[in-house]
Protein backbone atom coordinates (compact mmCIF):
# COMPACT_ATOMS: atom_id res chain seq x y z
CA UNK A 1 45.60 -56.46 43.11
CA UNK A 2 41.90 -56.14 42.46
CA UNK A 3 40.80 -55.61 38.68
CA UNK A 4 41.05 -57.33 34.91
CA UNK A 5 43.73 -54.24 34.57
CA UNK A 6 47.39 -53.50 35.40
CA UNK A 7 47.68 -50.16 34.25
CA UNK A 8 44.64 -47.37 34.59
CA UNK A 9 45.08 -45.48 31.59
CA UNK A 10 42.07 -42.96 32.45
CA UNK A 11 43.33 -42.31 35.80
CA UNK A 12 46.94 -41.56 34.33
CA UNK A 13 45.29 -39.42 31.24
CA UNK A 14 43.06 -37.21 33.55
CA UNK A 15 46.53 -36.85 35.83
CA UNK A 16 48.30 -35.84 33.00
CA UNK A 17 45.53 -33.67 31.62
CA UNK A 18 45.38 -31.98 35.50
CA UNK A 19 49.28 -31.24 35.09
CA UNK A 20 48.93 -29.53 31.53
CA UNK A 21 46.55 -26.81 32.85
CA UNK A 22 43.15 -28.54 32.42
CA UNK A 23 41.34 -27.25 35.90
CA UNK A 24 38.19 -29.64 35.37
CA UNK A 25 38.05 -33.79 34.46
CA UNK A 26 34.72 -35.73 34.55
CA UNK A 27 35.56 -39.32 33.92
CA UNK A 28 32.46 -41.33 33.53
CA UNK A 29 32.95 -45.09 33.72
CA UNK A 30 30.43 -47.14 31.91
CA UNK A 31 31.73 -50.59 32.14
CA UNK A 32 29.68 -52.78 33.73
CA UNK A 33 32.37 -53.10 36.58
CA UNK A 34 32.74 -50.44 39.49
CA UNK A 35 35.74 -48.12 38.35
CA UNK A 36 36.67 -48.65 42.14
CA UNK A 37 40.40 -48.12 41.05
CA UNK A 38 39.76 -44.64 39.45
CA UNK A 39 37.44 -44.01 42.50
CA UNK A 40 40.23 -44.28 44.97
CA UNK A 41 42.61 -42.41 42.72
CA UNK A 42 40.42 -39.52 42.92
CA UNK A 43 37.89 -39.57 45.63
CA UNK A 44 39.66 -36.45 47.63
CA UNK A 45 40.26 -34.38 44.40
CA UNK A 46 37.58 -31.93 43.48
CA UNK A 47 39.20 -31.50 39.78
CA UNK A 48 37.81 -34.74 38.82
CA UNK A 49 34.09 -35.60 38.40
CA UNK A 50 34.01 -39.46 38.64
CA UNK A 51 30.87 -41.24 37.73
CA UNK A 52 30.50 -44.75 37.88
CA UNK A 53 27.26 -46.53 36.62
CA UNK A 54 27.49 -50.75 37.02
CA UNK A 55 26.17 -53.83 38.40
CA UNK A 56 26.45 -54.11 42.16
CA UNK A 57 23.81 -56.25 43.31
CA UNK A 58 24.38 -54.68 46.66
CA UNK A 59 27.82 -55.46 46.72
CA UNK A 60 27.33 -58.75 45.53
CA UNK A 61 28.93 -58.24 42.04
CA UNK A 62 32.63 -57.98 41.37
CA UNK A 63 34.24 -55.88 42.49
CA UNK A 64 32.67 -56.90 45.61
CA UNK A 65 31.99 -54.86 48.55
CA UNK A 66 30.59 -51.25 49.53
CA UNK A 67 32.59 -49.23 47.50
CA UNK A 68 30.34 -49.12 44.61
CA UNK A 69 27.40 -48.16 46.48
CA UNK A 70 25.89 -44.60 46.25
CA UNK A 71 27.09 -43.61 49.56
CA UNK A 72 30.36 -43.48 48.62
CA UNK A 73 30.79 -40.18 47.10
CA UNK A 74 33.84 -38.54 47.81
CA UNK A 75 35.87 -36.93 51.29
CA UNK A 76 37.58 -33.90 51.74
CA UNK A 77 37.77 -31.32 48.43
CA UNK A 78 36.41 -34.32 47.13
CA UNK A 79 33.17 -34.68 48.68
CA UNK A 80 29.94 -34.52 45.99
CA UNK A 81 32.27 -35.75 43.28
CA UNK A 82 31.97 -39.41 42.98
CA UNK A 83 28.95 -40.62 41.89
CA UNK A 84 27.84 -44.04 41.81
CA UNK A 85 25.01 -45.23 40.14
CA UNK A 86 24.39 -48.86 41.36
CA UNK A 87 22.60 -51.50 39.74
CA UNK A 88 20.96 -54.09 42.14
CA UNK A 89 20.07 -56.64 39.43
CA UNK A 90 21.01 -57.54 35.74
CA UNK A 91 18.75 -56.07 32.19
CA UNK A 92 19.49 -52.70 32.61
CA UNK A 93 18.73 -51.60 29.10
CA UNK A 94 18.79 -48.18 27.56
CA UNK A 95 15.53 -46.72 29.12
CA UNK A 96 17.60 -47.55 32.48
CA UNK A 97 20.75 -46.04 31.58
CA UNK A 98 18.40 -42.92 29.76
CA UNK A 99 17.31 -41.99 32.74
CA UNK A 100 20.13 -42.42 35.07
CA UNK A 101 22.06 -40.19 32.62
CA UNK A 102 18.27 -37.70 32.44
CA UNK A 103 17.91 -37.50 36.56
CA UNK A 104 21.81 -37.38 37.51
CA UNK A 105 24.54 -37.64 35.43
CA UNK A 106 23.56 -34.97 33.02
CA UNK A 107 22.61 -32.24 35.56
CA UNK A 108 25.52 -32.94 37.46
CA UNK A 109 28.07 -32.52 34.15
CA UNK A 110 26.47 -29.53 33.31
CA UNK A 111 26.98 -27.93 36.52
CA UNK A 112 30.31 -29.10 36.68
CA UNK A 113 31.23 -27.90 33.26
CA UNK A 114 34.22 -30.00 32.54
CA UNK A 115 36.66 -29.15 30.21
CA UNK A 116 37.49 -32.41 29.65
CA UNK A 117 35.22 -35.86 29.89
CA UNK A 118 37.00 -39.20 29.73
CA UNK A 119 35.05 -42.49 29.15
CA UNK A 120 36.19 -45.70 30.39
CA UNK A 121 34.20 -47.38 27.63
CA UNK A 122 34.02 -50.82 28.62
CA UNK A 123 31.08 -52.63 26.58
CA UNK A 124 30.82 -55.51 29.27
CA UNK A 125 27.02 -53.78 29.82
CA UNK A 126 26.01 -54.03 26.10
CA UNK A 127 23.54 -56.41 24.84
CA UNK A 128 24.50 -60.09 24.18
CA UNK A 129 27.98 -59.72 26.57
CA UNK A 130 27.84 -63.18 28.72
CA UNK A 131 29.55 -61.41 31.93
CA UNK A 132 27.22 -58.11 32.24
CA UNK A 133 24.23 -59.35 31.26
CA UNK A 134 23.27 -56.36 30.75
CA UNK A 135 20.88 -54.66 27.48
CA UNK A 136 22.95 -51.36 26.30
CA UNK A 137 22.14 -51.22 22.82
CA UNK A 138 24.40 -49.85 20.36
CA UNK A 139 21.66 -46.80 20.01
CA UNK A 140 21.97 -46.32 23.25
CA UNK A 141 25.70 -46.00 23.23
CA UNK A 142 25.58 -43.57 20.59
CA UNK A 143 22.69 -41.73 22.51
CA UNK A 144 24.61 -41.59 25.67
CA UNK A 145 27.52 -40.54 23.91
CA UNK A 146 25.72 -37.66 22.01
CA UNK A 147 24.73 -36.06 25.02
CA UNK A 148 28.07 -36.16 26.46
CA UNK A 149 28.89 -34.33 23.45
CA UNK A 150 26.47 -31.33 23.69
CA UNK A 151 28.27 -30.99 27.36
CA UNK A 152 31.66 -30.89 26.40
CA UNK A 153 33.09 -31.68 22.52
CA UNK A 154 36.37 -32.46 23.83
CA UNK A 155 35.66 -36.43 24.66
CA UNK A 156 38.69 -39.01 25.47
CA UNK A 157 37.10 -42.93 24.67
CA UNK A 158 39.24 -45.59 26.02
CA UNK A 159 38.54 -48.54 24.62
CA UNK A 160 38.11 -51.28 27.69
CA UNK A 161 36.43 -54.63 28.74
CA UNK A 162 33.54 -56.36 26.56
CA UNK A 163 33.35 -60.16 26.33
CA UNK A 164 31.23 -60.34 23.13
CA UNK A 165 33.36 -59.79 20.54
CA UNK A 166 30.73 -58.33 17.88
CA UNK A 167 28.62 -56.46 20.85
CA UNK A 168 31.81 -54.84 21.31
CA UNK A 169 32.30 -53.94 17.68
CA UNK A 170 28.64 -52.60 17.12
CA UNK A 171 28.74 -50.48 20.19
CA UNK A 172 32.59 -48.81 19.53
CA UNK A 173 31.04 -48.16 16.16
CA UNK A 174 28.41 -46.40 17.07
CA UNK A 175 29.96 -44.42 19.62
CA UNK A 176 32.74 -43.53 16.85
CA UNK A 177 29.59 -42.24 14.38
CA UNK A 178 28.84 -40.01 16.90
CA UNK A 179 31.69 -38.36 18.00
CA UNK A 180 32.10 -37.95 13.76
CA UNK A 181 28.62 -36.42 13.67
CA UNK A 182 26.15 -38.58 12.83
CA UNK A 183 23.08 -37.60 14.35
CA UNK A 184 21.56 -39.08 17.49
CA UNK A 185 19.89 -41.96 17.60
CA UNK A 186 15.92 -41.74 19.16
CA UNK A 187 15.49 -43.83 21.99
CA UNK A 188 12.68 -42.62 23.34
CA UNK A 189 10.22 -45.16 22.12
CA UNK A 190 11.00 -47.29 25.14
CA UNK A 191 9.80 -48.63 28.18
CA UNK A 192 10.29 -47.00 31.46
CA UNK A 193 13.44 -47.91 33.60
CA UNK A 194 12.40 -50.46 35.97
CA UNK A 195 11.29 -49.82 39.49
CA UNK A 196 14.91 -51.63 40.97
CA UNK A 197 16.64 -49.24 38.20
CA UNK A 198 14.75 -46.31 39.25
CA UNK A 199 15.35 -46.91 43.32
CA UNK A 200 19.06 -46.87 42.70
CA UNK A 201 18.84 -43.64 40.75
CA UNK A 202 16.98 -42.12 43.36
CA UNK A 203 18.85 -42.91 46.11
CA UNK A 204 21.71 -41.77 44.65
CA UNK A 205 20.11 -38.50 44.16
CA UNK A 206 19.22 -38.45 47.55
CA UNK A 207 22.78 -38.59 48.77
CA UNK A 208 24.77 -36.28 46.39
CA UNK A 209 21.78 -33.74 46.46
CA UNK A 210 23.03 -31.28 49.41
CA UNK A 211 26.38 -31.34 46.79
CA UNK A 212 24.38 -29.85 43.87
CA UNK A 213 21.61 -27.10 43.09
CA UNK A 214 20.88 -28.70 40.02
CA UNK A 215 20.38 -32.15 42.10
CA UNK A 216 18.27 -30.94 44.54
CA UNK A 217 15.67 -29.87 42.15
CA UNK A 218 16.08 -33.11 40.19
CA UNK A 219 15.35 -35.30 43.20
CA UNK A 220 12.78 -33.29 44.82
CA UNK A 221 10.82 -34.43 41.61
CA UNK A 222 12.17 -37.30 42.12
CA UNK A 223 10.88 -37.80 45.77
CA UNK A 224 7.82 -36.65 44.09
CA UNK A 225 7.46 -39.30 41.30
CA UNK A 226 8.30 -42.08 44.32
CA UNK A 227 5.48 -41.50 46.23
């Protein structure tokens, strides 16, 4: 057994949702750990959008190996939905995350059109959490959160990992203000995502773009900005 969990409870609430008629999941997996079990639980099914942003300091951080990396993104029906957004180092802070969710996620989920989004909302990535190392602020939570919102109001957040007791607290809470509607934080008075953050984005543009019209734009200006 590989994982701090016995039981996947996104994995068996996006199964369940699949049986009662729901025809589209996107499960998006924030902890700072790859969701490699929800990966292999649906890595052949096209009803479920998986997106995984973590550490993986190619493949050196737990769990490690190659299934976190951006070339894995799917077989079969499944192919173009699993997306993994890797991070090669630590500090990935909201203008990091901002722009992973700005150049991929987003136009991805909106193409997709879920009817349902699931978040394994671990808050092992938030600032001050001695495993991550990581800087998600609580803003940024509630931003990410926000624009999951405008995608899709119907929003599952399972509570998981987070080894900073009052990082976890501050970042629930604001997550929970948002889904209750208080407005969106601005986080756009921030640095830009650094250049190791910004190569992992892009190259996992690169792969899932011949998946996705709204991709392919998205990382020819992305090819653009590179060079």
């Amino acid at each position: 057994m590989m994982g701090f969990c016995v039981f996947n409870n996104v994995a068996v609430a996006a199964s369940r949702a699949l049986q009662m008629g729901v025809n589209r999941v996107m499960i998006l997996d924030w902890d700072v750990h790859h969701g490699n079990g929800t990966q292999s639980c649906f890595e052949e099914d096209d009803r479920v959008l998986f997106v995984s942003i973590h550490r993986y300091d190619s493949g050196g951080f737990y769990p490690t190996g190659l299934a976190g990396g951006e070339k894995k993104t799917g077989f079969g029906k499944g192919a173009g939905f699993n997306v993994n957004i890797a991070w090669n180092e630590g500090g990935a802070g909201d203008a990091e995350y901002a722009a992973a969710f700005e150049l991929v996620i987003l136009p991805i989920a909106v193409e997709y059109a879920p009817e349902l989004i699931i978040i394994s909302s671990g808050f092992d990535s938030a600032c001050g959490d001695p495993l991550g190392n990581c800087n998600l602020t609580p803003q940024g939570y509630a931003w990410l959160t926000h624009h999951l919102i405008t995608i899709q109001p119907r929003i599952l957040l399972c509570l998981e990992g987070g080894y900073n007791c009052n990082s976890v607290a501050r970042s629930f809470s604001a997550c929970i203000a948002t889904l209750l509607g208080v407005p969106a934080p601005n986080i756009y008075q921030r640095e830009p995502p650094s250049a190791a953050a910004f190569d992992s984005i892009l190259r996992t543009a690169l792969e899932l773009r011949h998946h996705w019209a709204s991709l392919r734009r998205k990382s020819d200006e992305l090819f653009t900005i590179n060079r």
